[in-house]
Protein backbone atom coordinates (compact mmCIF):
# COMPACT_ATOMS: atom_id res chain seq x y z
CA UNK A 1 7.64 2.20 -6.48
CA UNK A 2 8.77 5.83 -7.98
CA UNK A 3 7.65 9.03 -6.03
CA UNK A 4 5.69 10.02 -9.64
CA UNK A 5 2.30 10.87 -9.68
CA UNK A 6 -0.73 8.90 -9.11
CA UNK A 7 -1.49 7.65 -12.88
CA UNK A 8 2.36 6.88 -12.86
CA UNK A 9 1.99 4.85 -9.83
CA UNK A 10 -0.99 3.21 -11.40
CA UNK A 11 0.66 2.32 -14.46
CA UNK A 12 3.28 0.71 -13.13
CA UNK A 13 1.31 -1.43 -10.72
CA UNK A 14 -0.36 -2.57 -13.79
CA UNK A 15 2.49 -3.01 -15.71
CA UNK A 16 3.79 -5.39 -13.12
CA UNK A 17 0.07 -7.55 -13.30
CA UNK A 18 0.40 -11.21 -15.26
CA UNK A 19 -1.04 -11.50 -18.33
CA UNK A 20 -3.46 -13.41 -17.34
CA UNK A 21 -4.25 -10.92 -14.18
CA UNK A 22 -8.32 -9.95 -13.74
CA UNK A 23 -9.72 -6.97 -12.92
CA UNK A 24 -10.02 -8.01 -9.36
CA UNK A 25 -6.36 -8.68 -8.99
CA UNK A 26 -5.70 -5.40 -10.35
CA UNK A 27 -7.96 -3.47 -7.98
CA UNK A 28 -6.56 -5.92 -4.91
CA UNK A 29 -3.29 -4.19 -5.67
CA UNK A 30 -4.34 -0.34 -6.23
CA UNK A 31 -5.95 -0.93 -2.80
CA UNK A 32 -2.84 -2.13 -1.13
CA UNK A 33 -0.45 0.69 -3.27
CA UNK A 34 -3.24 3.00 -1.93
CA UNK A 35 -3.22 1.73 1.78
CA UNK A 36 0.64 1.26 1.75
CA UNK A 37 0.83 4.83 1.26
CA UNK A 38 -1.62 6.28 3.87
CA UNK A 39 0.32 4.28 6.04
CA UNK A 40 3.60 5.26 5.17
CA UNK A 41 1.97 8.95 5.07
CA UNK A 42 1.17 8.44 8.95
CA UNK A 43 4.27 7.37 9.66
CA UNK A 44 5.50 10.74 8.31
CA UNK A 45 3.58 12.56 10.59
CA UNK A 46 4.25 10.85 13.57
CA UNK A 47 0.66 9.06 13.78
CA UNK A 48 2.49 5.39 13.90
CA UNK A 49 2.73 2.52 16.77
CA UNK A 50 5.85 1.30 17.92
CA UNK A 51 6.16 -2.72 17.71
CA UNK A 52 5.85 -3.12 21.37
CA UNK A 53 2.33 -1.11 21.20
CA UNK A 54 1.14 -3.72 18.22
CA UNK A 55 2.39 -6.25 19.46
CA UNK A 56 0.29 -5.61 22.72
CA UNK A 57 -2.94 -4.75 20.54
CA UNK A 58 -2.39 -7.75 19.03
CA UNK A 59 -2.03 -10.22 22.02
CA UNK A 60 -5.13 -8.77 23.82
C-alpha cells in the first residue's frame, strides 16, 4: 500500500477487489486498511505490546 492520500488508498483497495466483489467485501477491506493503519499509527508512537505481553493477554 503507497503512503498517498486517503482516496488514493481507497482506490487502490478497490482496484485490487474481484469483479465479482460486493459492497460488503469492499467495506470489509476499507475497515481493515483503516484499522491496519491506526495500528501501525500506535506503533509509531510507542502505544504497542510486545509479543510476550499478547501473548499473556491472550492465554488468560
Amino acid at each position: 500500500m503507497s503512503n498517498g492520500s486517503a482516496k488514493q488508498k481507497v482506490l487502490e483497495v478497490i482496484e485490487k477487489l474481484p469483479a465479482d466483489a460486493t459492497l460488503e467485501d469492499a467495506i470489509e477491506r476499507l475497515v481493515l486498511l483503516a484499522k491496519t493503519e491506526r495500528g501501525l499509527a500506535e506503533l509509531d508512537a510507542g502505544q504497542g505490546v510486545d509479543h510476550a505481553e499478547a501473548k499473556r493477554r491472550l492465554l488468560r
